[in-house]
N, C-alpha and C. Protein backbone atom coordinates (compact mmCIF):
# COMPACT_ATOMS: atom_id res chain seq x y z
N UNK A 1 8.58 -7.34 -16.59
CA UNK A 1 8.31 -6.95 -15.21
C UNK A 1 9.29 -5.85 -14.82
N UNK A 2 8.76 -5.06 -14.37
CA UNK A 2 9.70 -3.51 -13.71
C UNK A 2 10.57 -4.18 -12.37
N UNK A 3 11.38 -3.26 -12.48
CA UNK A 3 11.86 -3.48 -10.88
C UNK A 3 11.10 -2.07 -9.98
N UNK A 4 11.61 -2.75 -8.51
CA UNK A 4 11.67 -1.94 -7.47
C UNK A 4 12.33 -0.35 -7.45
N UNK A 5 11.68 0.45 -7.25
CA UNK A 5 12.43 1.89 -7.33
C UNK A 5 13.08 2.49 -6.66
N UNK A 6 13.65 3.35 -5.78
CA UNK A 6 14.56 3.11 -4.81
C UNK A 6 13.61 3.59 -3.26
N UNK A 7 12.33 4.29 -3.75
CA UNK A 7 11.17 4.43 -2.83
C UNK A 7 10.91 3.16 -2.54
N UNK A 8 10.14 2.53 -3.56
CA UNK A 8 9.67 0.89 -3.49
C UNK A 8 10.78 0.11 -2.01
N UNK A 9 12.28 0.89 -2.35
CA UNK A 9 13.21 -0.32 -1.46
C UNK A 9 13.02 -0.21 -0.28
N UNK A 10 12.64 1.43 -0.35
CA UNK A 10 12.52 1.86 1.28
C UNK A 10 10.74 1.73 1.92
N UNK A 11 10.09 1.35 1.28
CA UNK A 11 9.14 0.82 1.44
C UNK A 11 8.84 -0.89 1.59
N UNK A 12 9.37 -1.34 0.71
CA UNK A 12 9.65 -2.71 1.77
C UNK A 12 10.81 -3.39 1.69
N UNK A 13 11.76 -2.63 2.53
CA UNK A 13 12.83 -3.38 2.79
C UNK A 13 13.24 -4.88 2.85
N UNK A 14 12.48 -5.50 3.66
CA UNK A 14 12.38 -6.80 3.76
C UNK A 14 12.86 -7.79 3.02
N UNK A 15 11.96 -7.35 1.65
CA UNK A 15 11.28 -8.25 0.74
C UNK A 15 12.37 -7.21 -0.49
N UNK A 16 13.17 -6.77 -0.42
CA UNK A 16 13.53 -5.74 -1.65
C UNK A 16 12.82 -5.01 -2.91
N UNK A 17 11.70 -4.59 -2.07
CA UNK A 17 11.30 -3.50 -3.01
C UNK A 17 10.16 -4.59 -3.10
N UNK A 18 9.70 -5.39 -2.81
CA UNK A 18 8.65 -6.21 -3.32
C UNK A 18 7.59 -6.61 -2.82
N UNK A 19 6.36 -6.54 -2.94
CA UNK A 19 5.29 -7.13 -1.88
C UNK A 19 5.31 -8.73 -2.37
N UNK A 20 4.85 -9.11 -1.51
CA UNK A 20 5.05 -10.58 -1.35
C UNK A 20 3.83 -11.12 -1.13
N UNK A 21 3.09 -10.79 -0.61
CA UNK A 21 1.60 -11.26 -0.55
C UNK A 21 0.95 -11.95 -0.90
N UNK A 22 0.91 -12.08 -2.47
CA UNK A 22 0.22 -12.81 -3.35
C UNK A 22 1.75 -13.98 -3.79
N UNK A 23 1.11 -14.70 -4.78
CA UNK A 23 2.20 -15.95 -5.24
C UNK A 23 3.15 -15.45 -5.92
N UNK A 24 2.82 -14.40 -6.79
CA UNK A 24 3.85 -13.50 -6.94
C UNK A 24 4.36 -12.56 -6.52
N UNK A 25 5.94 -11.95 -6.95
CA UNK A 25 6.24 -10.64 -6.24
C UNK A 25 5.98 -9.80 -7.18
N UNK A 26 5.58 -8.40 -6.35
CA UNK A 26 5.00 -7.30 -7.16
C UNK A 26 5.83 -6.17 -6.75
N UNK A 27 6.58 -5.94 -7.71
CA UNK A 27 7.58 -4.61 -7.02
C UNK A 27 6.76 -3.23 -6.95
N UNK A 28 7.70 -2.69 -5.71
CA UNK A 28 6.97 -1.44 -5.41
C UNK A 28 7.53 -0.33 -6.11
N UNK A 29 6.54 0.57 -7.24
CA UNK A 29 6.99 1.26 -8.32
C UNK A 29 6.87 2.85 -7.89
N UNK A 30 6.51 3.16 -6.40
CA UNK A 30 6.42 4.47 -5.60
C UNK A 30 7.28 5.37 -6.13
N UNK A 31 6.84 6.35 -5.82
CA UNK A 31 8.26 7.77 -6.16
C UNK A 31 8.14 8.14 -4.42
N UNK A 32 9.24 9.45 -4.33
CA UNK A 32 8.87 10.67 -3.09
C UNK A 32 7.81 11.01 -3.09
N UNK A 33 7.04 11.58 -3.89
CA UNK A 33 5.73 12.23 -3.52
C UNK A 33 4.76 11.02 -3.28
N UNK A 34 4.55 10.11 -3.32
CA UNK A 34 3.33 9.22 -2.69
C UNK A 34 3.15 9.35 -1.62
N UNK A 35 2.09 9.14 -1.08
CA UNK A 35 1.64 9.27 0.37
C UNK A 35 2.66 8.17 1.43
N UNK A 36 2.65 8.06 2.65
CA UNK A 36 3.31 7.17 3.33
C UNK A 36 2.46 6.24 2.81
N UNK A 37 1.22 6.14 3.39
CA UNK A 37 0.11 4.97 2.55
C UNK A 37 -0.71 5.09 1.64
N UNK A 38 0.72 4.99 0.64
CA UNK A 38 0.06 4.83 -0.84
C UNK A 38 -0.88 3.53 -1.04
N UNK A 39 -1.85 4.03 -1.85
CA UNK A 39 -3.14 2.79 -2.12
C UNK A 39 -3.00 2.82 -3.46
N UNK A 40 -2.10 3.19 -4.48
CA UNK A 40 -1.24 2.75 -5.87
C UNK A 40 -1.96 3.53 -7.11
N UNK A 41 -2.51 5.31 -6.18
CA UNK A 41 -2.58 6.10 -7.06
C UNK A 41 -1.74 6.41 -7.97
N UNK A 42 -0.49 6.10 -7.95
CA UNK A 42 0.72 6.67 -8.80
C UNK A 42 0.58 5.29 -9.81
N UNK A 43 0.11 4.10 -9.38
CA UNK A 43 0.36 3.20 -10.50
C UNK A 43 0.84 2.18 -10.15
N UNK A 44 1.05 2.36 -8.43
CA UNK A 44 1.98 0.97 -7.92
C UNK A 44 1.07 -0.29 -7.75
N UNK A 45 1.07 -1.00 -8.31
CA UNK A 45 0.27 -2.51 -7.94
C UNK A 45 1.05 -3.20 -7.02
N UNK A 46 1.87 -2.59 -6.48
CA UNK A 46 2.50 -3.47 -4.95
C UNK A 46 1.44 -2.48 -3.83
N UNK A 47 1.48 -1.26 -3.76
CA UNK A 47 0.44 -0.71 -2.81
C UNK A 47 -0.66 -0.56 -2.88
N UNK A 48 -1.28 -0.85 -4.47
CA UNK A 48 -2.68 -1.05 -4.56
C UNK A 48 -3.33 -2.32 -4.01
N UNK A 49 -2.12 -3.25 -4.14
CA UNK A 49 -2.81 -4.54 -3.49
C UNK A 49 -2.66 -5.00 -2.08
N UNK A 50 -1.98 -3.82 -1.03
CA UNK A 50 -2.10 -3.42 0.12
C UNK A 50 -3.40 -2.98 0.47
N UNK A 51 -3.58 -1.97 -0.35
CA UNK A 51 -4.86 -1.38 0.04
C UNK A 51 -6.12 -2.23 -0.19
N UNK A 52 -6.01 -3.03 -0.97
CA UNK A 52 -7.18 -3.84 -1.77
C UNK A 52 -7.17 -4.97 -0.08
N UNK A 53 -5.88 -5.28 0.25
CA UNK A 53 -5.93 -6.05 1.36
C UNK A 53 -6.62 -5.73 3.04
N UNK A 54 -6.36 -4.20 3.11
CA UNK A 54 -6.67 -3.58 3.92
C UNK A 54 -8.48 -3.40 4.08
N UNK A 55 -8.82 -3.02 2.41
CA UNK A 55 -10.00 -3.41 2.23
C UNK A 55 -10.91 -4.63 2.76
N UNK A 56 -10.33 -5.72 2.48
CA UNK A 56 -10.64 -6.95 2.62
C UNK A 56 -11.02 -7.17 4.37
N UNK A 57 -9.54 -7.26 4.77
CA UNK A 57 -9.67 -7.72 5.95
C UNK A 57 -10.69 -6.30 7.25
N UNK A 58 -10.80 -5.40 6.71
CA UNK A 58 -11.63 -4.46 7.63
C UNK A 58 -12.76 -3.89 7.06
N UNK A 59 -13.49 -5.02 6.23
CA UNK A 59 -14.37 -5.29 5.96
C UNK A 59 -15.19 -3.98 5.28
N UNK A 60 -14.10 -3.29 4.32
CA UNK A 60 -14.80 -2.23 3.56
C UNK A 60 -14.60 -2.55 1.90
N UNK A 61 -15.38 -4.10 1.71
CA UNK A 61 -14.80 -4.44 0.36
C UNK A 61 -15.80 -3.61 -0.38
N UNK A 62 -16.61 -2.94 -0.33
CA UNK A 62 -17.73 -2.11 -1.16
C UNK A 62 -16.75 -0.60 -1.59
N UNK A 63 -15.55 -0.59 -1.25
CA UNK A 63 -14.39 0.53 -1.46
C UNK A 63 -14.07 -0.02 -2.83
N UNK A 64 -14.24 -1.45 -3.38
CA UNK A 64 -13.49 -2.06 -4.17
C UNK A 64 -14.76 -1.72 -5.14
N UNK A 65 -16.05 -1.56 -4.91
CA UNK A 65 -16.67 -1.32 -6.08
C UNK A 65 -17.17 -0.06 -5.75
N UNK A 66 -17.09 0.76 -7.23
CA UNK A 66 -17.51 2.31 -7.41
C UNK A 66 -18.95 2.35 -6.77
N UNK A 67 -18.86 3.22 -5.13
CA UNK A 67 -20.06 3.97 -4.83
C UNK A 67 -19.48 5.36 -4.48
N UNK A 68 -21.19 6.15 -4.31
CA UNK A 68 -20.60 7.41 -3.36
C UNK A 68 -19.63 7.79 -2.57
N UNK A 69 -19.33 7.36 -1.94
CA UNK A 69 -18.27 7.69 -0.53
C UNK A 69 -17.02 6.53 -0.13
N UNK A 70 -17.74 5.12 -0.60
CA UNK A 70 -17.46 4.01 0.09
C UNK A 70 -15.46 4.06 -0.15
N UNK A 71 -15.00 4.37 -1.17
CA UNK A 71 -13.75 4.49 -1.32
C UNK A 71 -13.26 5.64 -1.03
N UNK A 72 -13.69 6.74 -0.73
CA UNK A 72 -13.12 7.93 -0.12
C UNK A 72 -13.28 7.63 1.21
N UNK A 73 -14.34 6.99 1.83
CA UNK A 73 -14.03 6.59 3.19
C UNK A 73 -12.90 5.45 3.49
N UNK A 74 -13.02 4.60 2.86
CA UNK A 74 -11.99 3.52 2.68
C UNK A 74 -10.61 3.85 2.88
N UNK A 75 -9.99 4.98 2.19
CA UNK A 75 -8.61 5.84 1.87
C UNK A 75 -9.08 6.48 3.18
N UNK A 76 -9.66 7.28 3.53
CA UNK A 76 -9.41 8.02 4.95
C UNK A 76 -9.04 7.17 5.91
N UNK A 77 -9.82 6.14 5.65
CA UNK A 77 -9.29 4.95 7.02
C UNK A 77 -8.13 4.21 7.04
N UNK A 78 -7.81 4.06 5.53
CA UNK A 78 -6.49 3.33 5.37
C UNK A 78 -4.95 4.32 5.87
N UNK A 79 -5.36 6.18 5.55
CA UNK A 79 -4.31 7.12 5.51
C UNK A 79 -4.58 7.51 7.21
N UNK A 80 -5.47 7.65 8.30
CA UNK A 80 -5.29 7.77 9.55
C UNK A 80 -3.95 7.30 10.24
N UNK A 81 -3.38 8.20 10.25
CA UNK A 81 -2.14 7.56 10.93
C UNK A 81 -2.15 7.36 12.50
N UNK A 82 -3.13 7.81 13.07
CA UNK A 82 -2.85 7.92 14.46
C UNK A 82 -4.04 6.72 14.77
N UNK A 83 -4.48 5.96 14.25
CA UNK A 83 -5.44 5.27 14.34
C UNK A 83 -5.38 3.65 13.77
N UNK A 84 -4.27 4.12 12.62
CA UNK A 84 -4.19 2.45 11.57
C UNK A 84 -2.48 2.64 11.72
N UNK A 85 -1.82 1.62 12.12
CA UNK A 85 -0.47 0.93 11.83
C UNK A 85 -0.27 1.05 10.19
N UNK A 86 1.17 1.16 9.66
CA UNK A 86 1.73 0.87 8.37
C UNK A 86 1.04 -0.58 8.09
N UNK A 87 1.09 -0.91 6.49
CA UNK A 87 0.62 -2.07 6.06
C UNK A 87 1.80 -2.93 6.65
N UNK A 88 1.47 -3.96 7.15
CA UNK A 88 2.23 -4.93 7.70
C UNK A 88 3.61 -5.50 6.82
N UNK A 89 3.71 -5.24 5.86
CA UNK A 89 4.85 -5.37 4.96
C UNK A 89 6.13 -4.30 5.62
N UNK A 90 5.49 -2.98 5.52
CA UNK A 90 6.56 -1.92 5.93
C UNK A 90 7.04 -1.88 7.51
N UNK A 91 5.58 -2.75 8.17
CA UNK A 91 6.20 -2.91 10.13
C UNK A 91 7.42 -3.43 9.96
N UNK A 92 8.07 -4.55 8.57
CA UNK A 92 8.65 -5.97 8.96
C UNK A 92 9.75 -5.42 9.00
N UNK A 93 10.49 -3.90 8.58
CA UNK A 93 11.93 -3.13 8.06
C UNK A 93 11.42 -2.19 8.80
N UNK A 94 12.71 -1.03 8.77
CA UNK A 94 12.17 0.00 8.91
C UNK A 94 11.88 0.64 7.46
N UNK A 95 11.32 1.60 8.06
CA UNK A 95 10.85 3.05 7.05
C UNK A 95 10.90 4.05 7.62
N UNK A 96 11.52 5.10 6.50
CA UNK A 96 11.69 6.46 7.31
C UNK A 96 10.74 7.26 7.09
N UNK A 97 9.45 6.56 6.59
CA UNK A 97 7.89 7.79 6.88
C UNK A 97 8.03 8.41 6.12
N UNK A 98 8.76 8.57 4.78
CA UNK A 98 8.41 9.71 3.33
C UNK A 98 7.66 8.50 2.49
């Protein structure tokens, strides 16, 4: 198991670098360049399973299976910043928004 990266720390402080969500912890493997709401294009399975959550609960689980649009809309809705709050992990610390 990897550790937390020093992005990952500043991403969830809280929890040190770790999503907590599931029964296990899943460290957050982010660099600088990821989006604020990374959905774990870089590889992170701590923010992919944010996004997979985000999915879930706002009822765009058809993002989770390959269609036309359904996951490019999914990511627009998840990256709206003026519209969607941080994943509830990053509300719990701060974050300085890189």
């Amino acid at each position: 198991m990897s550790e937390p990266t020093a992005e990952g720390l500043k991403r969830y402080p809280a929890t040190a670098g770790y999503n907590v969500d599931l029964a296990s912890s899943i460290p957050c493997v982010c660099t600088s360049t990821c989006l604020v709401r990374c959905a774990g294009e870089c590889g992170c399975e701590a923010c992919s399973v944010q996004f997979t959550t985000f999915c879930e609960t706002s009822g765009r689980l058809s993002a989770l299976v390959s269609t036309s649009n359904a996951e490019e809309e999914a990511l627009d809705a998840y990256r709206r910043v003026e519209v969607a709050e941080p994943p509830v992990i990053i509300r719990r610390g701060r974050f300085d928004g890189r």
